[in-house]
PDB file of N, CA and C in Angstrom:
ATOM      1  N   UNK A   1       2.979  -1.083  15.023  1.00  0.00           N
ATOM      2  CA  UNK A   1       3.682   0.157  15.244  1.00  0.00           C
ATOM      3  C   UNK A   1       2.996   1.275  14.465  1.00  0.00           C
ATOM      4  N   UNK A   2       3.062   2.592  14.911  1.00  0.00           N
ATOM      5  CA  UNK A   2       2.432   3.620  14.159  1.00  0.00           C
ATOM      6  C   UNK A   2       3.390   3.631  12.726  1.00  0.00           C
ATOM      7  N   UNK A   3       2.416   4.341  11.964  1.00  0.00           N
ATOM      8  CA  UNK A   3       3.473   4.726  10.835  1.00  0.00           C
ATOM      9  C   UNK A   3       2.991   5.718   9.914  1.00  0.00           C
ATOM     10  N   UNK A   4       2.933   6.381   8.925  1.00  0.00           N
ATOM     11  CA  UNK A   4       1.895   7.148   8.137  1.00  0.00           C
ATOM     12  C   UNK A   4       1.550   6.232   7.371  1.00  0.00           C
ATOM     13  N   UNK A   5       0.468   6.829   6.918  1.00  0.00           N
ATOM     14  CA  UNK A   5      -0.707   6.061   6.186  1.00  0.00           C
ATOM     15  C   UNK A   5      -0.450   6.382   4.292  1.00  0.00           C
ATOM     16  N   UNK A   6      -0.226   5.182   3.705  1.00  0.00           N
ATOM     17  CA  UNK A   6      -0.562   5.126   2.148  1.00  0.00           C
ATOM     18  C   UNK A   6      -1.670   5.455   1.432  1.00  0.00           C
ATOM     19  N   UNK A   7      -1.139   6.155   0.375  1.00  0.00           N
ATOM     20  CA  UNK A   7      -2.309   6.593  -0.393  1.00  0.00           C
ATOM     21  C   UNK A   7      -2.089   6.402  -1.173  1.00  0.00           C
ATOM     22  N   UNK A   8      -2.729   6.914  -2.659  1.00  0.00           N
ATOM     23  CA  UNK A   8      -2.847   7.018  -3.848  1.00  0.00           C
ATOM     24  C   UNK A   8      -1.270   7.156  -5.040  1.00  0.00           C
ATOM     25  N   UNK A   9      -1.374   8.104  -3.941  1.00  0.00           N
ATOM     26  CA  UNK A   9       0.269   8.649  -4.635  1.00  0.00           C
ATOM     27  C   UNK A   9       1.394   8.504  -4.538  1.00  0.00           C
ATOM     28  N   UNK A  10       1.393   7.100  -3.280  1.00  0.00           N
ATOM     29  CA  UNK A  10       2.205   7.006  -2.220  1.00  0.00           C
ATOM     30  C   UNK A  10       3.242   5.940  -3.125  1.00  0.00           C
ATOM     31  N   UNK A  11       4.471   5.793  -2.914  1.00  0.00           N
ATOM     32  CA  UNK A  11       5.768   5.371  -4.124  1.00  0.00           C
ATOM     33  C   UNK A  11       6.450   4.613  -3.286  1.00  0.00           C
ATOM     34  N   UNK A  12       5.605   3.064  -4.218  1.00  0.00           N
ATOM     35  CA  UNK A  12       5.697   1.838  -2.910  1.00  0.00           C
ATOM     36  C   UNK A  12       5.720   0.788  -5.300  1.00  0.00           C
ATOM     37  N   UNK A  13       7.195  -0.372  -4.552  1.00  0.00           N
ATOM     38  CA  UNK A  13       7.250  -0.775  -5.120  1.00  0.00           C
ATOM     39  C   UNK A  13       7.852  -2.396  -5.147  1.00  0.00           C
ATOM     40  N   UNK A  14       7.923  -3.676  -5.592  1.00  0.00           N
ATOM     41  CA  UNK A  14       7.630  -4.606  -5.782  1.00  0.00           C
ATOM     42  C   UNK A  14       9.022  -5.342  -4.721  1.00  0.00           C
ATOM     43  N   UNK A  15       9.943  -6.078  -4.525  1.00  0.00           N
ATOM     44  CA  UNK A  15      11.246  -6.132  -4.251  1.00  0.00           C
ATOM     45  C   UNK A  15      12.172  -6.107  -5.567  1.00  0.00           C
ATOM     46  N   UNK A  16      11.984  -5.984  -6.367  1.00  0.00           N
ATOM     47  CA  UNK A  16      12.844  -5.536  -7.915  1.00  0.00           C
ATOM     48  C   UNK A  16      12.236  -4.505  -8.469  1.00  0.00           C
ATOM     49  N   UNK A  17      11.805  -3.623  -7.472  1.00  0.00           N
ATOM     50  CA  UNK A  17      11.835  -2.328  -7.969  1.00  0.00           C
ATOM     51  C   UNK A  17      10.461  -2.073  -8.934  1.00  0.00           C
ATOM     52  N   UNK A  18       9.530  -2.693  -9.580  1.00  0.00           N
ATOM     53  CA  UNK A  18       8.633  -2.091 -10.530  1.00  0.00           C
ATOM     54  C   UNK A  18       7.520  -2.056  -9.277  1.00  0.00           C
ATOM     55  N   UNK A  19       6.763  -0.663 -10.260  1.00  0.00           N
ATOM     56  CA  UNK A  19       6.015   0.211  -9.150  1.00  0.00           C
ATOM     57  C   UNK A  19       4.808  -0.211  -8.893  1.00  0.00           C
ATOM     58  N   UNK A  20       4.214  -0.325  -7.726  1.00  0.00           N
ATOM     59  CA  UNK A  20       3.031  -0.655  -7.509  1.00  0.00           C
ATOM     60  C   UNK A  20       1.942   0.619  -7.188  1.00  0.00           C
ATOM     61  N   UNK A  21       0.639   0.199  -7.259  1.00  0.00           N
ATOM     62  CA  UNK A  21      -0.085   1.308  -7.581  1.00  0.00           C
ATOM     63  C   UNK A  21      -1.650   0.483  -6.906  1.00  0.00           C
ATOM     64  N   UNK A  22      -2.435   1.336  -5.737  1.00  0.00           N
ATOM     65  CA  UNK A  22      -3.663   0.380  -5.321  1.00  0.00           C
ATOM     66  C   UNK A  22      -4.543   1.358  -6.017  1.00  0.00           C
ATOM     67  N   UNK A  23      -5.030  -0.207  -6.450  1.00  0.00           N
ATOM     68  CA  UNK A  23      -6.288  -0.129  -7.401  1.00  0.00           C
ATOM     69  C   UNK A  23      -7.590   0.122  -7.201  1.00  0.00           C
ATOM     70  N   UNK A  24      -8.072  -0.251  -6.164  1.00  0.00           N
ATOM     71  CA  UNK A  24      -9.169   0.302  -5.482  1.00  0.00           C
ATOM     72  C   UNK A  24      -8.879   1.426  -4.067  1.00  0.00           C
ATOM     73  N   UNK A  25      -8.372   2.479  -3.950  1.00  0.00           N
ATOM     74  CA  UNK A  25      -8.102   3.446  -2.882  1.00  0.00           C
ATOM     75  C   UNK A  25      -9.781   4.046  -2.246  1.00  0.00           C
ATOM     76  N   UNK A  26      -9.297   4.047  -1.408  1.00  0.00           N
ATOM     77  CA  UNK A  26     -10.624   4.619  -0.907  1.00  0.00           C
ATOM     78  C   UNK A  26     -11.030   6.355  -0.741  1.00  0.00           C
ATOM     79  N   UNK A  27     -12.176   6.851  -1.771  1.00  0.00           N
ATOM     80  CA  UNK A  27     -11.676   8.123  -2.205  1.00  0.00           C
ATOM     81  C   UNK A  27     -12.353   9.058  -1.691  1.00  0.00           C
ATOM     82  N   UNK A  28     -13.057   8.559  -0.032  1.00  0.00           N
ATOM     83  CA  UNK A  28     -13.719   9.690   0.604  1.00  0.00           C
ATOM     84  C   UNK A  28     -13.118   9.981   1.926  1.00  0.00           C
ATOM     85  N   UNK A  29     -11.988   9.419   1.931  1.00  0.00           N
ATOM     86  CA  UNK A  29     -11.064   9.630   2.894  1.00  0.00           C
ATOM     87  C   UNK A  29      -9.918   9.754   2.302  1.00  0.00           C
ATOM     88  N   UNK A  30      -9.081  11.385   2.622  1.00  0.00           N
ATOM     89  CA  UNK A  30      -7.832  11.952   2.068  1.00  0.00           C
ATOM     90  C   UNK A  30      -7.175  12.122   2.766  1.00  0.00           C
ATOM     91  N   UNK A  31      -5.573  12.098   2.443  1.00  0.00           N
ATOM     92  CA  UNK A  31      -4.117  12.151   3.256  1.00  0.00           C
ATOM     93  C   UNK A  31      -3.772  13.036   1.938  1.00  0.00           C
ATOM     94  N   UNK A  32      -3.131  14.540   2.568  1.00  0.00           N
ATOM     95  CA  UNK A  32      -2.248  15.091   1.247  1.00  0.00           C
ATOM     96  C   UNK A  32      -3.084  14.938   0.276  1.00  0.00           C
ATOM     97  N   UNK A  33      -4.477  14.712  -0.067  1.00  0.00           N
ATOM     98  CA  UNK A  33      -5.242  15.335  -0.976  1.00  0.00           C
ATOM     99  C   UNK A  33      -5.196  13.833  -1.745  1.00  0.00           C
ATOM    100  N   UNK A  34      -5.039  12.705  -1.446  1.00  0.00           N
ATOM    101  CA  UNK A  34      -4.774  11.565  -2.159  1.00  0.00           C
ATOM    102  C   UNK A  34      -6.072  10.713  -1.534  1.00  0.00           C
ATOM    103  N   UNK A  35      -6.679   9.793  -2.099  1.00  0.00           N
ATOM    104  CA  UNK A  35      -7.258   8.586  -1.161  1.00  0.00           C
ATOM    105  C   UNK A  35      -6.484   7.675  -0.595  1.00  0.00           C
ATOM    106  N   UNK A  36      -6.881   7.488   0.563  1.00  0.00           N
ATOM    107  CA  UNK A  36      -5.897   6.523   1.093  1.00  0.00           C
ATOM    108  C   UNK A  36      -6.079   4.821   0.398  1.00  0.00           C
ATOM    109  N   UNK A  37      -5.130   4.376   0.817  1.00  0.00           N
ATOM    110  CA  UNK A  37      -5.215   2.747  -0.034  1.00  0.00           C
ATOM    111  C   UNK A  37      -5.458   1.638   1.504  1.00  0.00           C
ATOM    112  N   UNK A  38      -6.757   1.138   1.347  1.00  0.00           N
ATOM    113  CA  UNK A  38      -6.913   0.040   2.430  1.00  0.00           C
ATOM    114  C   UNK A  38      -6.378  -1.191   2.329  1.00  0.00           C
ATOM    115  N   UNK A  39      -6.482  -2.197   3.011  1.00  0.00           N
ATOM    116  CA  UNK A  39      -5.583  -3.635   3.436  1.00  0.00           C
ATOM    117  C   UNK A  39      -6.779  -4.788   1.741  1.00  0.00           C
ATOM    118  N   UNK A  40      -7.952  -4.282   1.874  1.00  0.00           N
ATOM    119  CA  UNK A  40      -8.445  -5.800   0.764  1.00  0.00           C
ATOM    120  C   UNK A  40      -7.941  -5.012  -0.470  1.00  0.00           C
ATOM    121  N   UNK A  41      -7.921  -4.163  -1.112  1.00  0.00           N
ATOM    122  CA  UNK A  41      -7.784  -3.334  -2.042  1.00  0.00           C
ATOM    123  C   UNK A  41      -6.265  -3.855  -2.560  1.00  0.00           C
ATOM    124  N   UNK A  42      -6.270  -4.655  -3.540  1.00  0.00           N
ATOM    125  CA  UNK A  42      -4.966  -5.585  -4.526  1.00  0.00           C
ATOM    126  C   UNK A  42      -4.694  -4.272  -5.075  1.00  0.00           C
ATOM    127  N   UNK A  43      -3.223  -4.230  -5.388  1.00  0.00           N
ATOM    128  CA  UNK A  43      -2.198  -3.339  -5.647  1.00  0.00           C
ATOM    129  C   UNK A  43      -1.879  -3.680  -7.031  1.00  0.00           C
ATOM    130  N   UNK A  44      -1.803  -3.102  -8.087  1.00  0.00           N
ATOM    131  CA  UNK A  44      -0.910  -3.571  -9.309  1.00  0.00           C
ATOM    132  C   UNK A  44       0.127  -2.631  -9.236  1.00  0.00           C
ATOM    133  N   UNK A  45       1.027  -4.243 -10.087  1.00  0.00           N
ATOM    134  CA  UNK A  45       2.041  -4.066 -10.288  1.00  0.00           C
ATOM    135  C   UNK A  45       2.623  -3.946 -11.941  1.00  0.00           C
ATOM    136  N   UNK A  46       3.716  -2.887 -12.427  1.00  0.00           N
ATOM    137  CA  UNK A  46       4.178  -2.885 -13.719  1.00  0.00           C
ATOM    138  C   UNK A  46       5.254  -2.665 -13.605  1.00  0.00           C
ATOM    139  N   UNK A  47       6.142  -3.128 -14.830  1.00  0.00           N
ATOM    140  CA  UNK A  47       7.465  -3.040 -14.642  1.00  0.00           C
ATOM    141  C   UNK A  47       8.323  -3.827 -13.987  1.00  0.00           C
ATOM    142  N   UNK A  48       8.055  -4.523 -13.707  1.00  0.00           N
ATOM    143  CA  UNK A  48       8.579  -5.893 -12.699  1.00  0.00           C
ATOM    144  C   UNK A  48       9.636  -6.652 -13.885  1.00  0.00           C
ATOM    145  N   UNK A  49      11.240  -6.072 -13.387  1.00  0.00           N
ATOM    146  CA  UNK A  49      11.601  -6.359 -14.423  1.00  0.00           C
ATOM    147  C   UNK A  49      12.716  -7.745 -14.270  1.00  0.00           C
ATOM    148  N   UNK A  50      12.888  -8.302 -13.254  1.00  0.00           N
ATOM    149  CA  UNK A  50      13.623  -9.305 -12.652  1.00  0.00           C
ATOM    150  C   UNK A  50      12.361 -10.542 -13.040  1.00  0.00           C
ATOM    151  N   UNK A  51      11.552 -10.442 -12.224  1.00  0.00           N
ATOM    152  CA  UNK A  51      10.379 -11.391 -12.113  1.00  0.00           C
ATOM    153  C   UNK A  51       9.191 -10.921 -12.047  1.00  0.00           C
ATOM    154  N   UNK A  52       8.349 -11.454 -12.716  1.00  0.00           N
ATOM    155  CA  UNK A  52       7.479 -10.436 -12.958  1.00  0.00           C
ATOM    156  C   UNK A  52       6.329 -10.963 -12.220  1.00  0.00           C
ATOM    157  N   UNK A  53       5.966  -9.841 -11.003  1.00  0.00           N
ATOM    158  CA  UNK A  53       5.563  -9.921 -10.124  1.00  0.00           C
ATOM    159  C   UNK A  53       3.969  -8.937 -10.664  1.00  0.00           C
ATOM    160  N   UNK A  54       2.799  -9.042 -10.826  1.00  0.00           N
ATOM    161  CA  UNK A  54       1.880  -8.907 -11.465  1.00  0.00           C
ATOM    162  C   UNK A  54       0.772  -7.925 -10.000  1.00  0.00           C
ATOM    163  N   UNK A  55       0.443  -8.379  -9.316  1.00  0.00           N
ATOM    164  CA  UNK A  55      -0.525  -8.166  -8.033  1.00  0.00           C
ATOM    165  C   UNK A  55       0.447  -8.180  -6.859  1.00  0.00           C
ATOM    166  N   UNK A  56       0.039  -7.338  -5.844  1.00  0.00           N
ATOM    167  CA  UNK A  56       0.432  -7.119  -4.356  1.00  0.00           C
ATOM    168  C   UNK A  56      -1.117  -6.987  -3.608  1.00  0.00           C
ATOM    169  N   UNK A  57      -0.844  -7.471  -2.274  1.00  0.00           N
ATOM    170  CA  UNK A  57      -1.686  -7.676  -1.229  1.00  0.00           C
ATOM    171  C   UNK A  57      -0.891  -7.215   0.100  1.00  0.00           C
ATOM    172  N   UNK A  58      -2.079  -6.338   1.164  1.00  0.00           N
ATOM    173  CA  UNK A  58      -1.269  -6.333   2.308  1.00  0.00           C
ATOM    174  C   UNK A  58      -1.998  -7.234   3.267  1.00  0.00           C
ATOM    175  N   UNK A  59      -1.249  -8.212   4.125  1.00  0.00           N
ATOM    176  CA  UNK A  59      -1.553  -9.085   4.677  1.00  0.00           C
ATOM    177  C   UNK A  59      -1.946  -8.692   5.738  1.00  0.00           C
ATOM    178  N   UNK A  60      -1.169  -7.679   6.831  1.00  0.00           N
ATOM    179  CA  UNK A  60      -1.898  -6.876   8.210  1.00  0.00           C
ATOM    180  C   UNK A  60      -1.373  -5.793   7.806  1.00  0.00           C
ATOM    181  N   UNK A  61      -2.185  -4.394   8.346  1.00  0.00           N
ATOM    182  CA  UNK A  61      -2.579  -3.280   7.931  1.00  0.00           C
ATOM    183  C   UNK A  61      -2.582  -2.431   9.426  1.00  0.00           C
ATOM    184  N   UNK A  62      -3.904  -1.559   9.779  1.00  0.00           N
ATOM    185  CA  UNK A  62      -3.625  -0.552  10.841  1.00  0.00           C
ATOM    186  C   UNK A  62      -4.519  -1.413  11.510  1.00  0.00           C
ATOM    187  N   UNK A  63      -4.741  -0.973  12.410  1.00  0.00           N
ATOM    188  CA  UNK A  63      -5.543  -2.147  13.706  1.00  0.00           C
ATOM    189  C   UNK A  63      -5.966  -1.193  14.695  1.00  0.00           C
ATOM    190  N   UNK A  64      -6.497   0.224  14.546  1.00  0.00           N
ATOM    191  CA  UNK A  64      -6.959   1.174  14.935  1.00  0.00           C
ATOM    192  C   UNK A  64      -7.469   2.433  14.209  1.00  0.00           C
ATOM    193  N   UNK A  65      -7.412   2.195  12.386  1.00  0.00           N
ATOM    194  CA  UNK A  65      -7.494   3.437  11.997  1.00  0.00           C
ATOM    195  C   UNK A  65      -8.403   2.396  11.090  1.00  0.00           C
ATOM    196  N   UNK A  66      -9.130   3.147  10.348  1.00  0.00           N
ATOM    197  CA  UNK A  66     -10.649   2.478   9.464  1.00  0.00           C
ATOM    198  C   UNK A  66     -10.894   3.315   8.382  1.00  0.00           C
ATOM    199  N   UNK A  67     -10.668   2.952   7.073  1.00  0.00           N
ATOM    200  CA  UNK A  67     -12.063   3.870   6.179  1.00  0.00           C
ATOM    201  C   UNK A  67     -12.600   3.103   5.571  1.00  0.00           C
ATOM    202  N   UNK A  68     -13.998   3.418   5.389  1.00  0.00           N
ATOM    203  CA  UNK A  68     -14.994   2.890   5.229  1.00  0.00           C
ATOM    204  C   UNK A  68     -15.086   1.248   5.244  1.00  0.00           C
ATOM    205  N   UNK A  69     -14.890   0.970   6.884  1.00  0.00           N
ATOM    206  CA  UNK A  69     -14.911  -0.327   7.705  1.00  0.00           C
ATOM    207  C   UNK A  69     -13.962  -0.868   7.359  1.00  0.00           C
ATOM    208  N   UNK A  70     -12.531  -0.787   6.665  1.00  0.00           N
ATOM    209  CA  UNK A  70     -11.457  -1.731   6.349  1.00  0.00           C
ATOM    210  C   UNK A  70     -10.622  -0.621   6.867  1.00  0.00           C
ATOM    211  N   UNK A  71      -9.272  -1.808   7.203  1.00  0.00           N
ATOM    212  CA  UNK A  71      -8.319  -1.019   8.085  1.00  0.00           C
ATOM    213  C   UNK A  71      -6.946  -0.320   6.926  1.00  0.00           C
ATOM    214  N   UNK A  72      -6.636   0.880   7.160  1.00  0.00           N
ATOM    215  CA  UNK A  72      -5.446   1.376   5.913  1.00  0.00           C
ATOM    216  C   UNK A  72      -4.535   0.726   6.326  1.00  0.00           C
ATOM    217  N   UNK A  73      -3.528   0.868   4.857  1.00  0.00           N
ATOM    218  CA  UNK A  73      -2.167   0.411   5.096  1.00  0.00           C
ATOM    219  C   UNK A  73      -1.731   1.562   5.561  1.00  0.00           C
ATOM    220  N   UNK A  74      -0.621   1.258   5.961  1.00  0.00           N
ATOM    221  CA  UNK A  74       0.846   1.819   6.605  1.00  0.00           C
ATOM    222  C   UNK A  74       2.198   1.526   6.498  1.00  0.00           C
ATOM    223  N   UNK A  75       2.861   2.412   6.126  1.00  0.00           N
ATOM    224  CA  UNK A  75       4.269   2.528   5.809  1.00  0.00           C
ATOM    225  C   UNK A  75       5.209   1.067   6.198  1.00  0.00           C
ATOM    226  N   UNK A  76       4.354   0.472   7.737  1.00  0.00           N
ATOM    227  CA  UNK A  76       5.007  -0.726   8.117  1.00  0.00           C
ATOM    228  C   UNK A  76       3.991  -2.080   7.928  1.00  0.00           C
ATOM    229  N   UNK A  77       3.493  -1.614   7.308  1.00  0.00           N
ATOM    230  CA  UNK A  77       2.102  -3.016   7.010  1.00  0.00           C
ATOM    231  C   UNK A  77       2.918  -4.425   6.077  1.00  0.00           C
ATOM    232  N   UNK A  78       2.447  -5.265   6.510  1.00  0.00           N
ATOM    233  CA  UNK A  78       3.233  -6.555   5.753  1.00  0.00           C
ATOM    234  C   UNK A  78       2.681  -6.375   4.563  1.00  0.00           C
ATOM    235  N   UNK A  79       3.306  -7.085   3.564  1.00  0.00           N
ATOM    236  CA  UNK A  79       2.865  -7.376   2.232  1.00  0.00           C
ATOM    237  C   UNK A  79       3.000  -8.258   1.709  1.00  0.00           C
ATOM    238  N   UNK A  80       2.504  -8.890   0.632  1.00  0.00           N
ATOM    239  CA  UNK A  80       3.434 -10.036  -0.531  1.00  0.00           C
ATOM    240  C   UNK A  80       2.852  -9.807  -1.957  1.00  0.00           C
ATOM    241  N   UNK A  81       3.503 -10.313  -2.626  1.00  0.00           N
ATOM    242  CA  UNK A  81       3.158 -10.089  -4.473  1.00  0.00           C
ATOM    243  C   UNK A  81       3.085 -11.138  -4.880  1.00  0.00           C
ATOM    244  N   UNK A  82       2.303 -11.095  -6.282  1.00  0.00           N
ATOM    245  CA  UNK A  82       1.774 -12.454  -6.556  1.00  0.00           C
ATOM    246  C   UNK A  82       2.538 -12.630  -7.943  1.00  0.00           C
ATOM    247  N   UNK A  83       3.188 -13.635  -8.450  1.00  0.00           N
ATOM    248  CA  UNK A  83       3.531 -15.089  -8.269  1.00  0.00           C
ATOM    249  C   UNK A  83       4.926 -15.064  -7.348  1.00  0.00           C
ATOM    250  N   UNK A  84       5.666 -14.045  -6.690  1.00  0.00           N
ATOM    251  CA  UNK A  84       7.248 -14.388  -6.089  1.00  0.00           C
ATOM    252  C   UNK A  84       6.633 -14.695  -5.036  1.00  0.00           C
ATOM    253  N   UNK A  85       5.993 -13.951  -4.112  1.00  0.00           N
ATOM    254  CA  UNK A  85       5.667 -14.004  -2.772  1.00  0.00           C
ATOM    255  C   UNK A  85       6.304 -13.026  -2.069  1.00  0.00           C
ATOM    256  N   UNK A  86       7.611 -11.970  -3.043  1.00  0.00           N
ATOM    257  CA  UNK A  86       8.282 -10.620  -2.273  1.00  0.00           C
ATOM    258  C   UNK A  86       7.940  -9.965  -1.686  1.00  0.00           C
ATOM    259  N   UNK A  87       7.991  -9.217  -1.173  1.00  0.00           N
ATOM    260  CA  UNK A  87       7.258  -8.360   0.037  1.00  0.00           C
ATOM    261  C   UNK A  87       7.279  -6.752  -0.807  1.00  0.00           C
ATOM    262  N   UNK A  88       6.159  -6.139  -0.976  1.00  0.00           N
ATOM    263  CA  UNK A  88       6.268  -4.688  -1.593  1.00  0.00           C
ATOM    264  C   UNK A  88       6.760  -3.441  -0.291  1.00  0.00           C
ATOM    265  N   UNK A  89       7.752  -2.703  -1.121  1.00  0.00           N
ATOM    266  CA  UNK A  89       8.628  -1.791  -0.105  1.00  0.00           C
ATOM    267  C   UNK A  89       8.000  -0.230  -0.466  1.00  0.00           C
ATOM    268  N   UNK A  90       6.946   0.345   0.840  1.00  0.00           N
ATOM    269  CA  UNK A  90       7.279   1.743   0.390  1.00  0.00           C
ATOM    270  C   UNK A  90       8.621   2.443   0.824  1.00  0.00           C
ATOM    271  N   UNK A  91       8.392   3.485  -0.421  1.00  0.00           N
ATOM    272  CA  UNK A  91       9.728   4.409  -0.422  1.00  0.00           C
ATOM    273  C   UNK A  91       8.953   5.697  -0.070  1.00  0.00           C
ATOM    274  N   UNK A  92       7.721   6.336  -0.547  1.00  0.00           N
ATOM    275  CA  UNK A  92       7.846   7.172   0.416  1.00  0.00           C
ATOM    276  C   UNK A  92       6.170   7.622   0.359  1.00  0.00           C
ATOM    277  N   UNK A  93       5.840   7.970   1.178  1.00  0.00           N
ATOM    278  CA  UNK A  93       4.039   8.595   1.797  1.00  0.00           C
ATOM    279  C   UNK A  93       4.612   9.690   2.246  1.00  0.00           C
ATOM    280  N   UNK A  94       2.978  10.396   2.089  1.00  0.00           N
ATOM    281  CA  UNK A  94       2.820  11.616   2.994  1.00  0.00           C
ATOM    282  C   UNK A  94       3.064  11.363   4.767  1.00  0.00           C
ATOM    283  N   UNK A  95       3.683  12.289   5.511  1.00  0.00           N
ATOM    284  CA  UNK A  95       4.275  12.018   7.168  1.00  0.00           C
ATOM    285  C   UNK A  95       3.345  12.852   7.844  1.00  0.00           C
ATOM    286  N   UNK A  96       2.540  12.925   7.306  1.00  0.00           N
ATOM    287  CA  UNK A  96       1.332  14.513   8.198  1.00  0.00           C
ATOM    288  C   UNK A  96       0.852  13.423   9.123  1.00  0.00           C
ATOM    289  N   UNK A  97      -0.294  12.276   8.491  1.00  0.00           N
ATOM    290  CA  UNK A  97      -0.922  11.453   8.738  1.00  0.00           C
ATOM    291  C   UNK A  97      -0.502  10.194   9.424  1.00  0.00           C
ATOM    292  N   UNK A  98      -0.152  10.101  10.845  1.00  0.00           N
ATOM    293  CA  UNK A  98       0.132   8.575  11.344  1.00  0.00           C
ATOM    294  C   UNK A  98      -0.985   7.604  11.730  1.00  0.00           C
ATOM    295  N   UNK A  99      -0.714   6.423  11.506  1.00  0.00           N
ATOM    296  CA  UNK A  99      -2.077   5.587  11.843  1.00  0.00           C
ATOM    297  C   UNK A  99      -1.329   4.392  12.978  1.00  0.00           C
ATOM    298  N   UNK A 100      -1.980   3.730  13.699  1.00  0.00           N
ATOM    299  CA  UNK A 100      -1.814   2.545  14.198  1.00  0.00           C
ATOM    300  C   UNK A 100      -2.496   1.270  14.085  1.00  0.00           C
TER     301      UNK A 100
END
């Protein structure tokens, strides 16, 4: 499904709430002045205060949109975190930018 595209700045966090943040964003391609964050690019996590959920990964991503040869995430892209297996929830991205 389309959705807007994650970036840098984008306020996406664990299923107990501590915030995740991608660690490698890709920074020659911008949304809202941010780099966007691609699908291999591991997410950390802090604050994980239930279980402490350390790394996030997105498992499928956009499947028509590319930077620099890897596909971005998106608002509806699967996820999981590493050691629960929870799924990371964004709360909110820039809406300029939709990807599929």
């Amino acid at each position: 499904m389309p959705g807007p595209i994650l970036h840098l700045g984008a306020v996406v966090t664990c299923a107990h709430s501590g915030p995740a943040t991608p660690t490698a964003p890709f920074a020659r391609v911008l949304v809202s002045g941010q780099p966007v964050a691609t699908q291999p690019g591991p997410w950390a996590i802090t604050g994980c205060a239930a279980i402490p959920c350390v790394t996030g990964s997105y498992l499928v991503a956009a499947t028509r949109v590319f930077a620099g040869g890897q596909p971005v995430v998106l608002m509806d892209s699967v996820s999981t975190t590493t050691p629960t297996g929870s799924p990371m929830i964004p709360v909110m991205a820039q809406t300029r930018v939709i990807g599929s």
